[in-house]
N, C-alpha and C. Protein backbone atom coordinates (compact mmCIF):
# COMPACT_ATOMS: atom_id res chain seq x y z
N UNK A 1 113.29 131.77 65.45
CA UNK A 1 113.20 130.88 66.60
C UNK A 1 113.87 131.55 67.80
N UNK A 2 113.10 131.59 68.83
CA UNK A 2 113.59 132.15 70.16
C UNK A 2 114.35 130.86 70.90
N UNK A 3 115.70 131.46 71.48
CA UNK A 3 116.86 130.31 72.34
C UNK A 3 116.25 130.23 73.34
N UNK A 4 115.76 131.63 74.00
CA UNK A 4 115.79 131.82 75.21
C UNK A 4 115.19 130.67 75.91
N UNK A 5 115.80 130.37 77.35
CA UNK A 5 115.33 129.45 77.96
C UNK A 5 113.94 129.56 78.75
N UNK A 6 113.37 128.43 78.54
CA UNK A 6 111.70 128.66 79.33
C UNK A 6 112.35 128.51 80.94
N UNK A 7 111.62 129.14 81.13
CA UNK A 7 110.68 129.04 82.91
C UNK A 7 109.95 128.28 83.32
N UNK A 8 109.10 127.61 84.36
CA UNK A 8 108.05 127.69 85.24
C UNK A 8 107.07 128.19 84.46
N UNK A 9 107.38 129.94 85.40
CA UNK A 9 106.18 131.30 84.92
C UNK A 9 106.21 131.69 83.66
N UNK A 10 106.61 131.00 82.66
CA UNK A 10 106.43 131.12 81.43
C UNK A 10 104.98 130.62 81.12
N UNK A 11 105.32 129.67 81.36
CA UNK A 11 103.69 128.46 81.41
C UNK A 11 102.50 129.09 82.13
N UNK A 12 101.71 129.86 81.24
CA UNK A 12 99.98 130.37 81.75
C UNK A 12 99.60 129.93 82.68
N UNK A 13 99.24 130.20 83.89
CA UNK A 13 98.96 129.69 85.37
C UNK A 13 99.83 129.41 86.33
N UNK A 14 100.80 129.23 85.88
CA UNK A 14 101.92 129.06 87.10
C UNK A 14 102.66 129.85 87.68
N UNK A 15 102.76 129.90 89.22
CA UNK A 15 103.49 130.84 89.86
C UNK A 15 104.29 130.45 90.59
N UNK A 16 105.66 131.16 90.80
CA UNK A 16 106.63 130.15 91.42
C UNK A 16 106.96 131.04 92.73
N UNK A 17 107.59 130.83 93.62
CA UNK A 17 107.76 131.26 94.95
C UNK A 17 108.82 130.40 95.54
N UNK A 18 110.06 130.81 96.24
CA UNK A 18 111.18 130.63 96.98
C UNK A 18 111.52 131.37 98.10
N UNK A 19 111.85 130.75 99.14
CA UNK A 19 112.97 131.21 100.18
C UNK A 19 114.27 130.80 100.28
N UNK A 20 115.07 131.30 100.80
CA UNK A 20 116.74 130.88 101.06
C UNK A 20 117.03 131.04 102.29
N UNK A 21 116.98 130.26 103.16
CA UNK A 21 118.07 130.25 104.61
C UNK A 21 119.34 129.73 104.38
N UNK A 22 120.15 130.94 104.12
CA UNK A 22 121.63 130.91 103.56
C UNK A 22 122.49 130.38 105.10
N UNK A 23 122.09 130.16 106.20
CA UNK A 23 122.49 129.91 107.57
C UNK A 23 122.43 128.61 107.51
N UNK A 24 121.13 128.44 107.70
CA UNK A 24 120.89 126.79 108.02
C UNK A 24 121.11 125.94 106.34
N UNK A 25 121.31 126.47 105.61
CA UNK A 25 121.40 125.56 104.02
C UNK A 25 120.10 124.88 104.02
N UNK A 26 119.30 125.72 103.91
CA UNK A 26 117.70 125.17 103.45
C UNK A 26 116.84 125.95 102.83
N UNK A 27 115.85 125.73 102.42
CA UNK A 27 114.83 126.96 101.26
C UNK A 27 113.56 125.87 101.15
N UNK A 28 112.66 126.58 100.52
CA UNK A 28 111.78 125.93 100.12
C UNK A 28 111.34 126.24 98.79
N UNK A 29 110.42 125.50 98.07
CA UNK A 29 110.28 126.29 96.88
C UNK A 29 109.06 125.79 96.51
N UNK A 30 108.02 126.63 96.05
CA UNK A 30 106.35 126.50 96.00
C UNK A 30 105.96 126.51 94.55
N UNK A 31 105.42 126.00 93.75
CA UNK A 31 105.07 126.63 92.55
C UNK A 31 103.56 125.66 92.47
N UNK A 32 103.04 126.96 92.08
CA UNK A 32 101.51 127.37 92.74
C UNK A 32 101.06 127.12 91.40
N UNK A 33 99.35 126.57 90.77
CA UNK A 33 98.79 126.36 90.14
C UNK A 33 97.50 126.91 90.51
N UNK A 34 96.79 127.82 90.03
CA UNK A 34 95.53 128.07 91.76
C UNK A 34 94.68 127.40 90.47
N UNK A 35 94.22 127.26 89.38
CA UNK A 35 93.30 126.66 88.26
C UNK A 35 93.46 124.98 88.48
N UNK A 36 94.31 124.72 89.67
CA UNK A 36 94.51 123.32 89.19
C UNK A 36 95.39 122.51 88.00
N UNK A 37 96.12 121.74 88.22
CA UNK A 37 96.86 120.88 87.24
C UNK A 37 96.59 119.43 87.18
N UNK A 38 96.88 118.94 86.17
CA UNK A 38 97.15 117.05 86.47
C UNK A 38 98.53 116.88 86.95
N UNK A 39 98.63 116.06 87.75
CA UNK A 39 99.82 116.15 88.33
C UNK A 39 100.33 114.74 88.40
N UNK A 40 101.66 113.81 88.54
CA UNK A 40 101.92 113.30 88.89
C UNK A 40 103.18 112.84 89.45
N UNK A 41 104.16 111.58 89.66
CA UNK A 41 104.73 111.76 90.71
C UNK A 41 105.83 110.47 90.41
N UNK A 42 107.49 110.34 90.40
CA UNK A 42 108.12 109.38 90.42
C UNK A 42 108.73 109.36 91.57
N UNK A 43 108.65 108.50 92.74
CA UNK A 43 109.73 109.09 93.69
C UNK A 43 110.87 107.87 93.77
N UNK A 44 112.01 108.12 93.61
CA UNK A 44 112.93 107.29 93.67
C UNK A 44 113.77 107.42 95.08
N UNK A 45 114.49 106.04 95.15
CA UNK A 45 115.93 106.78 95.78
C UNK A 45 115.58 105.86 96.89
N UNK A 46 116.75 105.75 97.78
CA UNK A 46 116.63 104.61 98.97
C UNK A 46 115.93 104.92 100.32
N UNK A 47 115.34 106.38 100.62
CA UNK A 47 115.13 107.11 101.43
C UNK A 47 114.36 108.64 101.65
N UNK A 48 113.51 108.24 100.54
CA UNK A 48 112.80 109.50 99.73
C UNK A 48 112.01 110.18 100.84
N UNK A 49 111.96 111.30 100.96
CA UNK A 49 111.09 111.92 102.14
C UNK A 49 109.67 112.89 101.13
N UNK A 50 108.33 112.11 101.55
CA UNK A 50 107.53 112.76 100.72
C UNK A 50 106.29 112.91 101.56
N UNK A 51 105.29 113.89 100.99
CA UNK A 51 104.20 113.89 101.88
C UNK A 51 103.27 113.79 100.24
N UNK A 52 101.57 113.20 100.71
CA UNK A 52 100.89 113.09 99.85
C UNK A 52 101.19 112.94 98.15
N UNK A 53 102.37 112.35 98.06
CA UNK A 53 102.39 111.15 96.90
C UNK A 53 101.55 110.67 96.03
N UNK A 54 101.09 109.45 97.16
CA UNK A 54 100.38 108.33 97.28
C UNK A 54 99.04 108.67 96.38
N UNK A 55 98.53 109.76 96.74
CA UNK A 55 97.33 110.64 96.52
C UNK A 55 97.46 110.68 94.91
N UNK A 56 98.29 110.70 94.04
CA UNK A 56 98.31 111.30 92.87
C UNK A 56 98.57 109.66 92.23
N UNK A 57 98.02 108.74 92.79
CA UNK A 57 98.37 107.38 91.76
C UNK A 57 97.07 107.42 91.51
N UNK A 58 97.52 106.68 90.15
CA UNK A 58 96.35 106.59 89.30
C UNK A 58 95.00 105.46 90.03
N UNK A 59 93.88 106.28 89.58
CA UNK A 59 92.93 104.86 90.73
C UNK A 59 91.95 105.73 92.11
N UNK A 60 93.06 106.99 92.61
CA UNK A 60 92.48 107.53 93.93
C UNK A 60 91.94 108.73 93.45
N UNK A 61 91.29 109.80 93.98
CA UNK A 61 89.94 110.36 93.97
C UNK A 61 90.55 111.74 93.52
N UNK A 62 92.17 112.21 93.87
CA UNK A 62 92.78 113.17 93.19
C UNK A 62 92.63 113.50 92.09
N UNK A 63 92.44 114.61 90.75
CA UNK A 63 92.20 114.62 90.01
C UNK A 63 93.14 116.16 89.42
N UNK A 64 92.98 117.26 90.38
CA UNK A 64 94.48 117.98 90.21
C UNK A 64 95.32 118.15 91.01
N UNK A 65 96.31 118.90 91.00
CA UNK A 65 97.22 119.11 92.16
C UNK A 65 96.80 120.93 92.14
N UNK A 66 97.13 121.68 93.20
CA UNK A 66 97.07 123.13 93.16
C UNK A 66 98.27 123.54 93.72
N UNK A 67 99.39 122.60 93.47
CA UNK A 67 100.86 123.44 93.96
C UNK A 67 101.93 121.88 94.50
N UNK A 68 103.21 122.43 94.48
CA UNK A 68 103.84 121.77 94.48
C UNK A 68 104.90 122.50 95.57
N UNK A 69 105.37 122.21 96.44
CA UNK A 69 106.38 122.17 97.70
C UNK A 69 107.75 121.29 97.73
N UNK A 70 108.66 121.87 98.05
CA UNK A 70 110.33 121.63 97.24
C UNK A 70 110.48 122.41 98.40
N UNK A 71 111.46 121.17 99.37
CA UNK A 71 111.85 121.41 100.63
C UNK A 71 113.10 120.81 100.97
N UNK A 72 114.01 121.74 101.69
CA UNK A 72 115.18 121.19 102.50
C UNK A 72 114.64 119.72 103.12
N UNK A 73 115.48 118.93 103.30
CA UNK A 73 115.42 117.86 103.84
C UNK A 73 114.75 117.49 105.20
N UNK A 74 114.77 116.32 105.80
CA UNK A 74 114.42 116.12 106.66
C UNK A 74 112.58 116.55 107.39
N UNK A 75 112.38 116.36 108.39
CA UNK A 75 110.71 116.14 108.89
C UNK A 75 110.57 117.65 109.01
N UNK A 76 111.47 119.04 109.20
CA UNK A 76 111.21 120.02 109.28
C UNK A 76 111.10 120.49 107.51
N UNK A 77 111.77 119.83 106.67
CA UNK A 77 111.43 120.22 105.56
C UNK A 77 109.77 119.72 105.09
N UNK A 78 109.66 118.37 104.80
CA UNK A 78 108.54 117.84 105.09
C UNK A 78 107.20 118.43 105.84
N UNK A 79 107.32 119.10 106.82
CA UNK A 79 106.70 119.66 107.54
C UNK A 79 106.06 121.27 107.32
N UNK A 80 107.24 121.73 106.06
CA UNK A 80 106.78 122.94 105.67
C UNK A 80 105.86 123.18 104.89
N UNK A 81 105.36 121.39 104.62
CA UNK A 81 103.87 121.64 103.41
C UNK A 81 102.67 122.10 104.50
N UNK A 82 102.75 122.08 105.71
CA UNK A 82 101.72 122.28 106.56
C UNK A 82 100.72 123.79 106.19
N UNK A 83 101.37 124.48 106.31
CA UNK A 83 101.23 126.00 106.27
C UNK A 83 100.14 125.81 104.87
N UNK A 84 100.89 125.73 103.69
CA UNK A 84 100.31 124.86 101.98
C UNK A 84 99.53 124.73 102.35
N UNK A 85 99.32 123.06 102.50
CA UNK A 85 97.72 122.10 102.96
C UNK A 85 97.20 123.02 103.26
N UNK A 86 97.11 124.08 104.70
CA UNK A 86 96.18 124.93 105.20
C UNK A 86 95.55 126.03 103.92
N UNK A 87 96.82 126.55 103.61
CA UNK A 87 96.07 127.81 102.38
C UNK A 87 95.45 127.26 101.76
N UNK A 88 95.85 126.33 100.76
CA UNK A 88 95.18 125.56 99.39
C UNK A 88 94.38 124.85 99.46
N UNK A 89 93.69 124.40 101.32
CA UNK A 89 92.28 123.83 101.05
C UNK A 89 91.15 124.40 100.83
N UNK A 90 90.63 124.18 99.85
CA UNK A 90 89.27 125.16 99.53
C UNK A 90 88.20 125.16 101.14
N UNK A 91 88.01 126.00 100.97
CA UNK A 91 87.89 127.41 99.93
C UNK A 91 88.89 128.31 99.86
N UNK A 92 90.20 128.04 100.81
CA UNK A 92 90.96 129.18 101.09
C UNK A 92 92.24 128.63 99.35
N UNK A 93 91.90 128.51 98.34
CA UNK A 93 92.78 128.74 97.05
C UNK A 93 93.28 130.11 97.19
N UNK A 94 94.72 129.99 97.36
CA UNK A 94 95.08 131.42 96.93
C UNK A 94 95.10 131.84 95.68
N UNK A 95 95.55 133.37 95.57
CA UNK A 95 95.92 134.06 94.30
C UNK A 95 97.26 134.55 94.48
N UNK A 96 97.52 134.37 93.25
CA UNK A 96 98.98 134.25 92.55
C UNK A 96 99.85 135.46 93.35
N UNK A 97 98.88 136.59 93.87
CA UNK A 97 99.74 137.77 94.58
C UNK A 97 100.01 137.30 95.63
N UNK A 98 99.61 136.25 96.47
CA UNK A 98 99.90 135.79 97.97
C UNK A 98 100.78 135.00 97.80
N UNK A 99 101.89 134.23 96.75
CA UNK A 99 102.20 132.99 97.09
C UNK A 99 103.74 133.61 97.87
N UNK A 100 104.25 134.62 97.26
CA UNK A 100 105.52 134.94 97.67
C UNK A 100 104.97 134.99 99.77
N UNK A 101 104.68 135.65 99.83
CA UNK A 101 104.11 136.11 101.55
C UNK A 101 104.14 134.90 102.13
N UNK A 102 103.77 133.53 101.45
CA UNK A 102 103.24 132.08 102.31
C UNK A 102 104.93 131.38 102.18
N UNK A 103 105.35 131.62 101.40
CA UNK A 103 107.03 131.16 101.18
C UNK A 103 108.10 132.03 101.90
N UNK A 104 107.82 133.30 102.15
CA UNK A 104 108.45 134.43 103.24
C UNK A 104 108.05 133.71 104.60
N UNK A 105 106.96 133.57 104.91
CA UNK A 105 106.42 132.96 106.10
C UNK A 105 106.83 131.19 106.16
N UNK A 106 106.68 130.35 105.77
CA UNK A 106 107.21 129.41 105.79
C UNK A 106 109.17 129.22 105.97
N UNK A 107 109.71 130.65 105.15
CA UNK A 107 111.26 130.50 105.40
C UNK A 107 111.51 130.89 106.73
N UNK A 108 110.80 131.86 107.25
CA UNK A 108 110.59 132.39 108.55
C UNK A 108 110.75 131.34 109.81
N UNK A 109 109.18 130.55 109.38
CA UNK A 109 109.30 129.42 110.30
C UNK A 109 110.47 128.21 110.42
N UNK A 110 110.96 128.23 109.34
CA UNK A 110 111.87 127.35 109.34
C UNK A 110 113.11 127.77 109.75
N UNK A 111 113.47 129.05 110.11
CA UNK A 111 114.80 129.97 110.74
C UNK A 111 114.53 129.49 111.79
N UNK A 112 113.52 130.04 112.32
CA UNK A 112 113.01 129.77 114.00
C UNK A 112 113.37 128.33 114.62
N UNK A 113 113.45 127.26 113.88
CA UNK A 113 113.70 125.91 114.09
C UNK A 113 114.65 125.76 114.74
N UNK A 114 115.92 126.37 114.60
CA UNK A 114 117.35 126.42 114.97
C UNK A 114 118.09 127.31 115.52
């Protein structure tokens, strides 16, 4: 029996991607599915900041997710799914070699903020 601890990128299809703005105390963090996943969603808490949620309840026309976005707080964090939405609408699905470059570029933009 292997201890070792799983990953993410352990799991066949998944690719994970991070930035760190060690200045401003913010990062983002992407983990990319380009085959598509089922996805879904608990959001708790008194003040939850989320974009497209809603989309993944059971009932609406969603059926996978192609990535997931993990953001510093606030409407500039929120805001860093923009860049995402753009790549990951078909036809533009990326591949697994681009995701680091879209998370370099997104930490980028988010330096620039401040």
């Amino acid at each position: 029996m292997n201890d070792a601890p799983l990953n993410f990128t352990d799991v066949p299809g998944i690719a994970v991607g991070h930035y760190t703005d060690a200045t401003a105390l913010t990062g983002c963090t992407v983990v990319l599915t380009p085959e598509g996943a089922v996805a879904g969603v608990d959001v708790r808490g008194c003040a939850p900041g989320t974009r497209e949620t809603d989309s993944l309840r059971p009932g609406n026309l969603v059926q996978q997710a192609h990535a997931v976005v993990l953001s510093g707080g606030s409407a500039f964090g929120l805001d860093a799914c923009g860049g995402d939405t753009i790549q990951l609408a078909p036809p533009f699905i990326m591949e697994k070699h681009q995701i680091d470059s879209l998370v370099q570029a997104l930490g980028e933009a988010l330096q620039e903020t401040h």
